[in-house]
N, C-alpha and C. Protein backbone atom coordinates (compact mmCIF):
# COMPACT_ATOMS: atom_id res chain seq x y z
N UNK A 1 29.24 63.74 9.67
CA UNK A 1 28.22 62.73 9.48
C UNK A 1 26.83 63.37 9.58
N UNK A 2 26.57 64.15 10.59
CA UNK A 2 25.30 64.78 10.42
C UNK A 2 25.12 65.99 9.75
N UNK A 3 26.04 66.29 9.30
CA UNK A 3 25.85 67.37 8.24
C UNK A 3 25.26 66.58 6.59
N UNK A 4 26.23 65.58 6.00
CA UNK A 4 25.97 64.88 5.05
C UNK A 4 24.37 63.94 5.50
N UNK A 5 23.96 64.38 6.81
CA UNK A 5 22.11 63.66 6.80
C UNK A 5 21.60 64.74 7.36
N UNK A 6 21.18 65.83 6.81
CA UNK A 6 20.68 67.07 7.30
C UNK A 6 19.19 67.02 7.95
N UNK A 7 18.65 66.13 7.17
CA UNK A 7 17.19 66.09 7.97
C UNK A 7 17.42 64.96 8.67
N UNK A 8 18.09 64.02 9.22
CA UNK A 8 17.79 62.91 9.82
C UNK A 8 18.16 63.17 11.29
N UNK A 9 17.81 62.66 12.61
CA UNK A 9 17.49 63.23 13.84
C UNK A 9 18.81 61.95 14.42
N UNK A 10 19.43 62.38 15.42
CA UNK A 10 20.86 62.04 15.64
C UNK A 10 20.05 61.86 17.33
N UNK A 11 20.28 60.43 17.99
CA UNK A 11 20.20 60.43 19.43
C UNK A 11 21.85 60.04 19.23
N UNK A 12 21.68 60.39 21.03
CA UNK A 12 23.41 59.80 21.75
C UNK A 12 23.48 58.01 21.01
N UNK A 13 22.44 57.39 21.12
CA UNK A 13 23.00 55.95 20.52
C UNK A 13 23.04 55.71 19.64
N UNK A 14 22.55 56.64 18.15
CA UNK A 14 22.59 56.60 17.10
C UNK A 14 24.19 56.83 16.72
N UNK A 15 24.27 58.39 17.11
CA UNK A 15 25.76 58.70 17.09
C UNK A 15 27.08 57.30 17.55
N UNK A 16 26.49 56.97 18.80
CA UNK A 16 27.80 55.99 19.06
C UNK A 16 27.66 55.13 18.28
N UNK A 17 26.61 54.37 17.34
CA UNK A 17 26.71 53.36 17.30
C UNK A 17 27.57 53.55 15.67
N UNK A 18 27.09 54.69 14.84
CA UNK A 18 28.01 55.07 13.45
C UNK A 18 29.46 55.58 14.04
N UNK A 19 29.51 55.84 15.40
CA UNK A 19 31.24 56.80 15.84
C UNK A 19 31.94 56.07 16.38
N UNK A 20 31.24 54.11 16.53
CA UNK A 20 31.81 53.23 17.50
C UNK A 20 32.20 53.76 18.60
N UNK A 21 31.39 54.47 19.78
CA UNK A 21 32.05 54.86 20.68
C UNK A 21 30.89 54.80 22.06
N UNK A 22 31.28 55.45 23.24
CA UNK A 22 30.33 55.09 24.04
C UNK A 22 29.23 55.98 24.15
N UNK A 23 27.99 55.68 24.54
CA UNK A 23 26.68 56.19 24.53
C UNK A 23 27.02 57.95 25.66
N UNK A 24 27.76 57.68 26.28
CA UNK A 24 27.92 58.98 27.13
C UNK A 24 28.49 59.98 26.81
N UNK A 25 29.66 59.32 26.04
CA UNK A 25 30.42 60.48 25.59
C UNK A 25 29.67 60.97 24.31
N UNK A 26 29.07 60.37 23.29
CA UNK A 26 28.27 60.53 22.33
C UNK A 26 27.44 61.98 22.54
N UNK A 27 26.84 61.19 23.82
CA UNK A 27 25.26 62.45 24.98
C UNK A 27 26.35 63.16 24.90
N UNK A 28 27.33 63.61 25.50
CA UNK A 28 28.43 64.45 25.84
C UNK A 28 28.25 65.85 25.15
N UNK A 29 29.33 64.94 23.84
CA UNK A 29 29.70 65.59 22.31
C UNK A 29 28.36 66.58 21.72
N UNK A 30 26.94 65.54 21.92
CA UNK A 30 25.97 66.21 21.09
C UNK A 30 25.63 67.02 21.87
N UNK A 31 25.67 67.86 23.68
CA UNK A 31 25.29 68.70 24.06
C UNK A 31 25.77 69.51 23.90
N UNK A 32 27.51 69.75 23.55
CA UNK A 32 28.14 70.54 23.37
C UNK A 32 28.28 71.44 22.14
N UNK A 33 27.82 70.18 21.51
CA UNK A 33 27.74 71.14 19.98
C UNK A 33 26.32 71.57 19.72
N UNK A 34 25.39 71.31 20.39
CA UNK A 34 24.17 72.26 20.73
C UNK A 34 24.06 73.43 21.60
N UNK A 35 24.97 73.25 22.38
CA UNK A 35 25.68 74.26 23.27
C UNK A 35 26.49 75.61 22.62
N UNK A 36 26.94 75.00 21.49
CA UNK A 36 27.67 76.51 20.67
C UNK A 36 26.91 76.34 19.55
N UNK A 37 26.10 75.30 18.84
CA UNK A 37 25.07 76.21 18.40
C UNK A 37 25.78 75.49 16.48
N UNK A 38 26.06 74.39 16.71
CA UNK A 38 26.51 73.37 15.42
C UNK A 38 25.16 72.74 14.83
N UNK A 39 24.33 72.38 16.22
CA UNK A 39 23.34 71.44 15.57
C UNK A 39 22.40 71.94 16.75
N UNK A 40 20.87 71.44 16.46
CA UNK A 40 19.91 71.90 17.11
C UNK A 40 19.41 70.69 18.36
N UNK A 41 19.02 70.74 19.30
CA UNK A 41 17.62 69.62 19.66
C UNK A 41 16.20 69.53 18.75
N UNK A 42 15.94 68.64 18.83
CA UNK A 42 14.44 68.17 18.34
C UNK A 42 13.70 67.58 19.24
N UNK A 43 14.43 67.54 20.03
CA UNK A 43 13.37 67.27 21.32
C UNK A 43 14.75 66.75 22.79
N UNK A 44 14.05 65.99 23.67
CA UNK A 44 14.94 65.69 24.81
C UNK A 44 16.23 64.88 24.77
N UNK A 45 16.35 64.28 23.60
CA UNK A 45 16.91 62.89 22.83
C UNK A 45 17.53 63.34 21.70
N UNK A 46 17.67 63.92 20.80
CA UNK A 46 17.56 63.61 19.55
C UNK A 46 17.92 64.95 18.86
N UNK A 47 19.09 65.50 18.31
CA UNK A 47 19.19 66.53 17.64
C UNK A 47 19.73 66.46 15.91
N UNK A 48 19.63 67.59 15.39
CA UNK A 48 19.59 67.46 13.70
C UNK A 48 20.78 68.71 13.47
N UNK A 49 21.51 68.66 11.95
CA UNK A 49 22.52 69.33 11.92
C UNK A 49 21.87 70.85 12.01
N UNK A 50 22.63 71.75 12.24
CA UNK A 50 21.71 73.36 11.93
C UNK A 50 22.43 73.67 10.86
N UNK A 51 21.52 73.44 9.76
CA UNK A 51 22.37 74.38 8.19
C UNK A 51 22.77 75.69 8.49
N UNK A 52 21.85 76.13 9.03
CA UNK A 52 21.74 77.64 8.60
C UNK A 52 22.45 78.42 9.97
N UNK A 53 23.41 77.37 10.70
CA UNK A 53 24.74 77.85 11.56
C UNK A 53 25.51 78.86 11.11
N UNK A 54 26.02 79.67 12.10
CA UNK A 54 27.04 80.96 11.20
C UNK A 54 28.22 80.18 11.10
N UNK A 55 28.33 79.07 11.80
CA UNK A 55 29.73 78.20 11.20
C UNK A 55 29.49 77.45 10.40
N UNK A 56 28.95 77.56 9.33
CA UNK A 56 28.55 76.83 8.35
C UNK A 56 29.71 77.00 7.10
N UNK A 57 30.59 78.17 6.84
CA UNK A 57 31.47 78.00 6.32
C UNK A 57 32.86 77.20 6.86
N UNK A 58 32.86 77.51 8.01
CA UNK A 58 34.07 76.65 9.14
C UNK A 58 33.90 75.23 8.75
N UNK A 59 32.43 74.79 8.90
CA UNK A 59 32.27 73.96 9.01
C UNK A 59 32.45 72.73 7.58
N UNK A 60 32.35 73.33 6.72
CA UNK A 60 32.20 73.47 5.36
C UNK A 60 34.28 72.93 4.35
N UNK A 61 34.49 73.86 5.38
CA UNK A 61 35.96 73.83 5.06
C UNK A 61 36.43 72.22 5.86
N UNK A 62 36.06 72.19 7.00
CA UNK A 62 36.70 71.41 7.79
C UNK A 62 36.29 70.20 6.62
N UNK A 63 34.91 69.85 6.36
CA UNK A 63 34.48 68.80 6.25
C UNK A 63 35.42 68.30 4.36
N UNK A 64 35.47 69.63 3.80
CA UNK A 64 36.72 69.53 2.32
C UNK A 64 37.52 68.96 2.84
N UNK A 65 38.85 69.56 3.98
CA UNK A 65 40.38 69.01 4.59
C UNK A 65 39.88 67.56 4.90
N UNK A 66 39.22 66.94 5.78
CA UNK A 66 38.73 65.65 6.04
C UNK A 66 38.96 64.67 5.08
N UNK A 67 38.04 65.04 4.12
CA UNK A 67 38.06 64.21 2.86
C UNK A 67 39.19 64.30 1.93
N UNK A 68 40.19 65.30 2.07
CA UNK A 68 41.36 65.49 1.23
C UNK A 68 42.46 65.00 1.97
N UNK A 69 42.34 64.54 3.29
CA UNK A 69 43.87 64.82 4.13
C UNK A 69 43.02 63.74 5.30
N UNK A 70 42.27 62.85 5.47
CA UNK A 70 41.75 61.91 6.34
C UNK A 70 43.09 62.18 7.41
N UNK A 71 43.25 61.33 7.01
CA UNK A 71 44.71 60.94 8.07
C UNK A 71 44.96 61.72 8.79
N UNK A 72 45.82 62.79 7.99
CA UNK A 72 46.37 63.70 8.86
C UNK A 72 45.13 64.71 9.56
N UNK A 73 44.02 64.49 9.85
CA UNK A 73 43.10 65.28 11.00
C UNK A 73 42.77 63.98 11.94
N UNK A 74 42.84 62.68 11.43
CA UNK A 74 42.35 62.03 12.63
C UNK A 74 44.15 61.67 13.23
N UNK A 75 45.07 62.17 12.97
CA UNK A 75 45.78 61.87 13.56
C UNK A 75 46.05 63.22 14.30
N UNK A 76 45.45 64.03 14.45
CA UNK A 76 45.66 65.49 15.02
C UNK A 76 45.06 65.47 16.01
N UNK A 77 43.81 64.55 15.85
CA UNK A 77 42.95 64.12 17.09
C UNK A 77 42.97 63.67 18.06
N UNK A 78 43.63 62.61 17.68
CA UNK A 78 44.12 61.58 18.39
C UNK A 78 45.78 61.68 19.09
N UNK A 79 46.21 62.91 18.45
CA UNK A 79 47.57 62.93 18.87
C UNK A 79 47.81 64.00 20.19
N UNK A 80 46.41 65.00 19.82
CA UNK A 80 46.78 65.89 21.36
C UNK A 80 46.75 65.48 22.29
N UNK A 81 45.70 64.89 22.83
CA UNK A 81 45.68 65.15 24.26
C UNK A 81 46.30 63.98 24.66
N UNK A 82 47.15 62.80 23.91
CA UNK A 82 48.16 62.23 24.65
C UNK A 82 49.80 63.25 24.91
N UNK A 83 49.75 64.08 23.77
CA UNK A 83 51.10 64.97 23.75
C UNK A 83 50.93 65.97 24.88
N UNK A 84 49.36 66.27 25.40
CA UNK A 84 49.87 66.95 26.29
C UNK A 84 49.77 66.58 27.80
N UNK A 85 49.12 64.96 27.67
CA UNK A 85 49.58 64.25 28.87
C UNK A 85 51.17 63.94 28.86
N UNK A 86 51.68 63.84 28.25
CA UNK A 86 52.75 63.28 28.07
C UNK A 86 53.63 64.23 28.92
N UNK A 87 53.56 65.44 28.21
CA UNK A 87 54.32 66.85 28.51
C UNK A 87 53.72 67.01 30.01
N UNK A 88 53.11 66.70 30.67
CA UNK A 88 52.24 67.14 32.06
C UNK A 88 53.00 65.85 32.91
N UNK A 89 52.93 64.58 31.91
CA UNK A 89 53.63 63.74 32.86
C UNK A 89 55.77 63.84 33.06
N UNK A 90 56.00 64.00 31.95
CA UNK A 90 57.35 64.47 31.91
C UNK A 90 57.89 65.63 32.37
N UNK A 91 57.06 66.81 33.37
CA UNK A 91 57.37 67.19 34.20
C UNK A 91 57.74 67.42 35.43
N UNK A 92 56.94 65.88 36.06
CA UNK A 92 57.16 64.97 37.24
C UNK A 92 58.22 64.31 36.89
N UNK A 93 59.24 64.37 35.90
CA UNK A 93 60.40 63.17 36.07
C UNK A 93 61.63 63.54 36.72
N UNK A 94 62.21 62.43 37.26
CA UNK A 94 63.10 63.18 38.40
C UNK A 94 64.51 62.67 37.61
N UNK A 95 65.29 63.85 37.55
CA UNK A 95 66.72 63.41 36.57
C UNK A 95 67.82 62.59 37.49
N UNK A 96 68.45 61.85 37.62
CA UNK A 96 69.82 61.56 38.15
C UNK A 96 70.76 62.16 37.67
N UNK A 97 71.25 63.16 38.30
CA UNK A 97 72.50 64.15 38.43
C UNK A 97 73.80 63.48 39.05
């Protein structure tokens, strides 16, 4: 999404409110990917995509598979980290022998 608005300036409530999601995790997400260096700050609030990222081909690719294969990446998303609660919780199960 902020790649396809390259000049437009992204706060945490902007993001949640196009990602339907909550304002924190939003703040979260956008420090992190300013943190490795995806997208920039523009100030205390508010960051913009970084074109000129060295993951700009990564990034590039991901955003092709997305649009060719939707599904199957938001279901990749959404499918880990219950599979590996799952696996963390099904190690606590106690068998009857």
């Amino acid at each position: 999404m902020m790649k396809q608005n390259p000049d437009r300036e992204w706060s945490a409530r902007d993001l949640s409110k196009e990602m339907r999601t909550n304002v924190d995790y939003a703040a979260s997400q956008l420090a992190f990917l300013a943190y490795k260096g995806f997208i920039n700050p523009t100030d205390d609030v508010c960051y913009k995509y970084h074109s000129e990222s060295p993951y700009k081909p990564m990034v590039d690719q991901l955003e092709e598979y997305y649009n060719l294969h939707r599904p199957s990446v938001i279901n990749c998303i959404y499918s880990q980290p219950i599979d590996s609660i799952r696996g963390f919780a099904d190690a606590f199960k106690i068998k009857k022998d």
